[in-house]
N, C-alpha and C. Protein backbone atom coordinates (compact mmCIF):
# COMPACT_ATOMS: atom_id res chain seq x y z
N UNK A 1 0.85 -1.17 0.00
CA UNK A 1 0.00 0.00 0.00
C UNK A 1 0.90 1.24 0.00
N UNK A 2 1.03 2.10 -1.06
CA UNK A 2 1.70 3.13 -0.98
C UNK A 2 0.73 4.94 -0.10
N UNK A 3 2.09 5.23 0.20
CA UNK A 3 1.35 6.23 0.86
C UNK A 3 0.76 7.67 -0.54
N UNK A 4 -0.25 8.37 0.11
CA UNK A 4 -0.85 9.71 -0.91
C UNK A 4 0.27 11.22 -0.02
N UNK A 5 0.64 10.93 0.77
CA UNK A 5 1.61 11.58 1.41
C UNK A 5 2.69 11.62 2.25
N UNK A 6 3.83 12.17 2.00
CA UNK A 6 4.63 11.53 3.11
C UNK A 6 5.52 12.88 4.14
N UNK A 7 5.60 12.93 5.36
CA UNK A 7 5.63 14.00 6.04
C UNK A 7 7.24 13.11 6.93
N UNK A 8 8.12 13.88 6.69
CA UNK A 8 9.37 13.62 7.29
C UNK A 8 9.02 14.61 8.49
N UNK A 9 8.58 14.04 9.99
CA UNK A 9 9.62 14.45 11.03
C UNK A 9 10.75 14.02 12.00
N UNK A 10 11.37 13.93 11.10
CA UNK A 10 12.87 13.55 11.66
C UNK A 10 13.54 14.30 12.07
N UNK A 11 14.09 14.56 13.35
CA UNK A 11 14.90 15.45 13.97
C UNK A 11 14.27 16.18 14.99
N UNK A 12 13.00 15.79 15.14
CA UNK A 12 11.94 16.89 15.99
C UNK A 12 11.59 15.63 16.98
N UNK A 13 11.51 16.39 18.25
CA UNK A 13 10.82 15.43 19.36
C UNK A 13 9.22 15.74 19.36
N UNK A 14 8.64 14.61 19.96
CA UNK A 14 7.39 14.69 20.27
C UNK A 14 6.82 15.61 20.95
N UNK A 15 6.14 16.29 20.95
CA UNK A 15 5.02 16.31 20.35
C UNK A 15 4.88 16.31 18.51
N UNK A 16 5.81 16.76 18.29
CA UNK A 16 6.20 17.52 16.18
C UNK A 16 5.42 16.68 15.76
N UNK A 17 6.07 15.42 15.56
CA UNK A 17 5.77 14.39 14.64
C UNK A 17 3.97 13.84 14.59
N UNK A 18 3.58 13.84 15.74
CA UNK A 18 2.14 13.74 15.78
C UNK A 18 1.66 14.66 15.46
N UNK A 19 1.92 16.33 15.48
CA UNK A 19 0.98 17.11 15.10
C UNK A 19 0.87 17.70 13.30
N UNK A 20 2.01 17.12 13.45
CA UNK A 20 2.40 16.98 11.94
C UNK A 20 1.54 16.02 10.91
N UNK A 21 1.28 14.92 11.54
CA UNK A 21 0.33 13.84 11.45
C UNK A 21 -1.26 14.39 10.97
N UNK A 22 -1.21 14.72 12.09
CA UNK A 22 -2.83 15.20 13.11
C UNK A 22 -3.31 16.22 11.45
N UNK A 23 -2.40 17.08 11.30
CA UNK A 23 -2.24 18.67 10.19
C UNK A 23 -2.57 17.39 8.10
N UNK A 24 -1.56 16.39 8.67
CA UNK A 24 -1.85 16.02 7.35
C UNK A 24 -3.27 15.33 7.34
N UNK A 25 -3.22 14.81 7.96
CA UNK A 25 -4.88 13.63 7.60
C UNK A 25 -5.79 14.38 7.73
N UNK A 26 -5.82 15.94 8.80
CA UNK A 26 -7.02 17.06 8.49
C UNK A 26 -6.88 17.43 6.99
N UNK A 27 -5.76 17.32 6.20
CA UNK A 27 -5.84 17.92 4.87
C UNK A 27 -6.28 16.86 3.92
N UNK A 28 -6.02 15.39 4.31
CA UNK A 28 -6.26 14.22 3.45
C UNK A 28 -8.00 13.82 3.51
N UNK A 29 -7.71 13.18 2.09
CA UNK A 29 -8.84 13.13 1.52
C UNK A 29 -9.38 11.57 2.61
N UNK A 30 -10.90 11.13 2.60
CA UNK A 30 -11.23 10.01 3.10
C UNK A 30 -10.49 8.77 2.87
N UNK A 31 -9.80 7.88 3.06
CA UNK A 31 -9.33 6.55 2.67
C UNK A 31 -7.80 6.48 2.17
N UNK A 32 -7.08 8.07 2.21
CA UNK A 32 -5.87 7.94 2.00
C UNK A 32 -5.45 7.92 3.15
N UNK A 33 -3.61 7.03 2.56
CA UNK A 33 -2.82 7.17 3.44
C UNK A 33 -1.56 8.18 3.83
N UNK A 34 -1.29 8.10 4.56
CA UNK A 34 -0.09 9.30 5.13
C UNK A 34 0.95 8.63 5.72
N UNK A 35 2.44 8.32 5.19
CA UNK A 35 3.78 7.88 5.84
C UNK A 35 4.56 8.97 6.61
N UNK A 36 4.35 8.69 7.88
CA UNK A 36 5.39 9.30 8.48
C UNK A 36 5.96 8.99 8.87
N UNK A 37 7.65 10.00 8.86
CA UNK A 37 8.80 9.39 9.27
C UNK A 37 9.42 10.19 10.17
N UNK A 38 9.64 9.39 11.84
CA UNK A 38 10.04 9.97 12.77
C UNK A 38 11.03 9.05 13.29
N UNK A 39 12.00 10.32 14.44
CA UNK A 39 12.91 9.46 14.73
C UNK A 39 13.17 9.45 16.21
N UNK A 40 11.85 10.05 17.23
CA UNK A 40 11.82 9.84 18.55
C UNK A 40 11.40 8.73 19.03
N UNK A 41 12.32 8.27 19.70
CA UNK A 41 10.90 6.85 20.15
C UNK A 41 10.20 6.99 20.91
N UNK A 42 9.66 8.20 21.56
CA UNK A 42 8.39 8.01 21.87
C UNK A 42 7.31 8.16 20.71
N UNK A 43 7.38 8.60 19.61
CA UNK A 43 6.33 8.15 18.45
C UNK A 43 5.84 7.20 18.47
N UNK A 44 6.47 6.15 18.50
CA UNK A 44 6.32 4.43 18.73
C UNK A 44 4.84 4.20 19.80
N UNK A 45 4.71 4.96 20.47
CA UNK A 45 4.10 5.51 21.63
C UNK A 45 2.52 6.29 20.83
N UNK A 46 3.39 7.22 21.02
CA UNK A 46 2.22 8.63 20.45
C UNK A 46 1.42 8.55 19.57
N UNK A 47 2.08 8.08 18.01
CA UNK A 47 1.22 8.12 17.11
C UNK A 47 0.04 7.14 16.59
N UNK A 48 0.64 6.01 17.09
CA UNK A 48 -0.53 4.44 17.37
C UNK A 48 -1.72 5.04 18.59
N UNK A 49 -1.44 6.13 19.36
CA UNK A 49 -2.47 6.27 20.48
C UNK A 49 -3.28 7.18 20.06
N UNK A 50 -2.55 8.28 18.84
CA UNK A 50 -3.20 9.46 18.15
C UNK A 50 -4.07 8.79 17.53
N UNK A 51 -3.59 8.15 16.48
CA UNK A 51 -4.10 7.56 15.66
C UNK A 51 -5.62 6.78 15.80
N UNK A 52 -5.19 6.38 16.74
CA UNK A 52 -6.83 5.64 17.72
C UNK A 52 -7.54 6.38 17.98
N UNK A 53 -7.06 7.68 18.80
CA UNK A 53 -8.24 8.90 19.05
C UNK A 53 -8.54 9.58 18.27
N UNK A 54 -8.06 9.48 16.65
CA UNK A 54 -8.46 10.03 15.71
C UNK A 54 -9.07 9.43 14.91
N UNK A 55 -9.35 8.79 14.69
CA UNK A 55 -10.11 7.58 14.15
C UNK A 55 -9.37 7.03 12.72
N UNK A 56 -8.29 6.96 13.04
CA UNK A 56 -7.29 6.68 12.19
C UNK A 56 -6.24 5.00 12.33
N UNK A 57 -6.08 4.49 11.45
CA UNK A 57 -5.57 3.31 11.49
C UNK A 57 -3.99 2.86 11.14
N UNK A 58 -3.27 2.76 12.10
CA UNK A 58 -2.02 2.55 11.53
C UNK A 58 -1.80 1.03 10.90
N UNK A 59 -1.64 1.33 9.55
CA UNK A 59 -1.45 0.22 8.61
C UNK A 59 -0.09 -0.63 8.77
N UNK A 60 0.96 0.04 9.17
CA UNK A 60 2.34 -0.83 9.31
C UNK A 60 2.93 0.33 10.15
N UNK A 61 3.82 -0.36 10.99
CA UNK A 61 5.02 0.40 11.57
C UNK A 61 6.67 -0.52 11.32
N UNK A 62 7.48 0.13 10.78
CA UNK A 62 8.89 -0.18 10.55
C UNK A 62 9.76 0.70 10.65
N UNK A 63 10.79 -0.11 11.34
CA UNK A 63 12.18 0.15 11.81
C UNK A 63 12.77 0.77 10.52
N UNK A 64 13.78 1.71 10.57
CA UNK A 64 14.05 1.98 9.14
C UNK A 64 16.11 1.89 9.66
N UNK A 65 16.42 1.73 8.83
CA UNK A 65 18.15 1.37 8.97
C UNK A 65 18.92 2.37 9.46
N UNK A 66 18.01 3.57 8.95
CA UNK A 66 18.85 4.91 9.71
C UNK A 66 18.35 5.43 11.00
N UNK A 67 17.65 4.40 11.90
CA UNK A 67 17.08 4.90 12.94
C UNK A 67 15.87 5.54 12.95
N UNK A 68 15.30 5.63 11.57
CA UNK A 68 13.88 6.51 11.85
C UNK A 68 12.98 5.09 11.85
N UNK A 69 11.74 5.97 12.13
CA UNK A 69 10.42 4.88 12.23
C UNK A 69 9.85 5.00 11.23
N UNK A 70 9.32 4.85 10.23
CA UNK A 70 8.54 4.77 9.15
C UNK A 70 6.91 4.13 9.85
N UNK A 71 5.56 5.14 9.96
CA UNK A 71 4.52 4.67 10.41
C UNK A 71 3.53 5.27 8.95
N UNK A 72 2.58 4.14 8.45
CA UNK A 72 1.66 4.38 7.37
C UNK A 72 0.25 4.59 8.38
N UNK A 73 -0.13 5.68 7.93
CA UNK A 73 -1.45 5.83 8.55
C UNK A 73 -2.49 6.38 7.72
N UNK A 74 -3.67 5.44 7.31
CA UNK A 74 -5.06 5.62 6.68
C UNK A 74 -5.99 5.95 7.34
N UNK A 75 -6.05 7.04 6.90
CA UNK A 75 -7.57 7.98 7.40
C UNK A 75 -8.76 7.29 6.86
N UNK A 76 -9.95 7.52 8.32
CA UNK A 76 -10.80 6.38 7.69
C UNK A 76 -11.44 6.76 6.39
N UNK A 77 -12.57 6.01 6.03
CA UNK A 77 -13.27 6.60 4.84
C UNK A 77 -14.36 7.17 4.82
């Protein structure tokens, strides 16, 4: 499943990366997805819990080689 957007926050601690999130899927259309790439580990955390209170579904989470997290998240439809 490829993502319809992809939002690098890498280098930013949490809160960034979730609200960064939060900013894209308010702009995304119903049923797309959004890859974000963060490199705090509390994201690991944050954005699977955002994601739930947003009514949003994280499709995969992966480790990425350079230390970031790569999380796909589909807004519902």
């Amino acid at each position: 499943m490829a993502e319809d957007r992809l939002i690098d926050a890498r280098g930013h601690r949490c809160p960034v990366p979730t609200l960064r999130l939060r900013r894209a899927l308010e702009e995304a259309a119903p049923g797309s997805h959004v890859r974000l790439l963060a490199d705090d580990p509390l994201a690991r955390i944050d954005v699977p819990h955002f994601a739930a209170s947003a009514g949003a579904t994280v499709v995969e989470i992966v480790d990425a080689p350079n230390g970031a997290i790569s999380f796909l998240v589909a807004k519902a439809p």
